[in-house]
Protein backbone atom coordinates (compact mmCIF):
# COMPACT_ATOMS: atom_id res chain seq x y z
CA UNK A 1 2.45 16.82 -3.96
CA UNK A 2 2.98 19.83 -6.28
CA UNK A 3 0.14 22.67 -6.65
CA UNK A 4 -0.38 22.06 -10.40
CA UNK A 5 -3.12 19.41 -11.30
CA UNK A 6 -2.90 17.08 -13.81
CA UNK A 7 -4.16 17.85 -17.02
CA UNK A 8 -6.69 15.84 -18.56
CA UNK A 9 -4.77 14.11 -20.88
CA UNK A 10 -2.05 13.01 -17.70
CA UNK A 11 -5.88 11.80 -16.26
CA UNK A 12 -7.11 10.17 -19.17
CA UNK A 13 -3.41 7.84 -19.53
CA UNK A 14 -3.11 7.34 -15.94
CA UNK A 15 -6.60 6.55 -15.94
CA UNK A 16 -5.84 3.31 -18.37
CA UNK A 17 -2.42 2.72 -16.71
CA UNK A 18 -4.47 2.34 -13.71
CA UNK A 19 -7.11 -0.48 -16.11
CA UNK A 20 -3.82 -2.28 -16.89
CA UNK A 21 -2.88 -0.70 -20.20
CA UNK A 22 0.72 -0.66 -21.90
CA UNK A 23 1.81 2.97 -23.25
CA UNK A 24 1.28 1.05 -26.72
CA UNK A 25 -2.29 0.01 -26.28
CA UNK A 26 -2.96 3.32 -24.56
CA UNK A 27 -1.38 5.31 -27.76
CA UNK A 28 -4.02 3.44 -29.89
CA UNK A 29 -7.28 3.98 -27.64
CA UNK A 30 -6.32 8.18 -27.34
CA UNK A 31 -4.95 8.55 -30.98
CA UNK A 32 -1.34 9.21 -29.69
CA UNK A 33 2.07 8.37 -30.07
CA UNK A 34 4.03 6.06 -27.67
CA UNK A 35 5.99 8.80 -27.12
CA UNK A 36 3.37 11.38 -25.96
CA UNK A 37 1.71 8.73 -23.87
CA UNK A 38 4.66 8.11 -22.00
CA UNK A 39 5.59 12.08 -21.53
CA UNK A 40 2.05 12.56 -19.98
CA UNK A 41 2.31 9.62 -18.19
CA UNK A 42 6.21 11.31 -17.04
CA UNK A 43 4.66 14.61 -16.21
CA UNK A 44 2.01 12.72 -13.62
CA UNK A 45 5.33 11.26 -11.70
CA UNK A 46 6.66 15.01 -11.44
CA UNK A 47 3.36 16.59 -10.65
CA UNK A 48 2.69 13.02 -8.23
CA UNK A 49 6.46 13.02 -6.72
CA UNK A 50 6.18 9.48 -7.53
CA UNK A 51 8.74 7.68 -9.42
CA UNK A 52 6.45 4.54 -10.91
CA UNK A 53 2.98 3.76 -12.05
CA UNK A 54 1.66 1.74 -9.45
CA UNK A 55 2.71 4.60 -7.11
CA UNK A 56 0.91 7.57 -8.99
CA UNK A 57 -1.86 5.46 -9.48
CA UNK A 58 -2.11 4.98 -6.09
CA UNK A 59 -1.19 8.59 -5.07
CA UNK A 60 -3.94 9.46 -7.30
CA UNK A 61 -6.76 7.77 -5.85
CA UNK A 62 -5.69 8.72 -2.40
CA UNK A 63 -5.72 12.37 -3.32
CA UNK A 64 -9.03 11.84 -5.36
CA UNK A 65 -7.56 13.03 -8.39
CA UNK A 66 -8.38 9.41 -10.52
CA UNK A 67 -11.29 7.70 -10.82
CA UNK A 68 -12.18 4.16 -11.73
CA UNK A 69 -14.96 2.07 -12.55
CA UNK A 70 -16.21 -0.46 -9.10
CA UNK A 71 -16.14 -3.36 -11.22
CA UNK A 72 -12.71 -2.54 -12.97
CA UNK A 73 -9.89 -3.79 -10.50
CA UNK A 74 -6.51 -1.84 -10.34
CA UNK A 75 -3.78 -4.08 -12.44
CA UNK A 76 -0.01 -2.82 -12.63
CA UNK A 77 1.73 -4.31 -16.05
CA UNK A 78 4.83 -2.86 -17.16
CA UNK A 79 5.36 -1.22 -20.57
């Protein structure tokens, strides 16, 4: 995993990619475009060395770097 943590914006979208969110509904709940969702959600794969969101979720709660909610449960939906 690279040396540089994630910022808290790449936190706060992998945080709802983790609660099931698409980059869409994300972009509404931060006040962002599509577009800047998706390059945070692209600079947590480089910073992760993962190449798809269940994996940096998952490499993210292994490395304590995400946290969620004990009665949210982890849900993967594609955007």
């Amino acid at each position: 995993m690279r040396k540089r943590p994630l910022s808290p914006k790449e936190r706060e979208c992998l945080y709802w990619v983790a609660l099931g969110k698409t980059s869409e509904e994300i972009s509404h709940i931060l006040g962002l475009s599509p577009h800047t969702v998706n390059f945070h959600i692209r600079n947590c794969f480089i910073k992760l060395n993962v190449s798809s969101r269940p994996a940096a979720i998952a490499k993210a709660l292994a490395h304590s770097l995400l946290a969620l909610p004990e009665s949210s449960p982890v849900v993967s939906r594609r955007s």
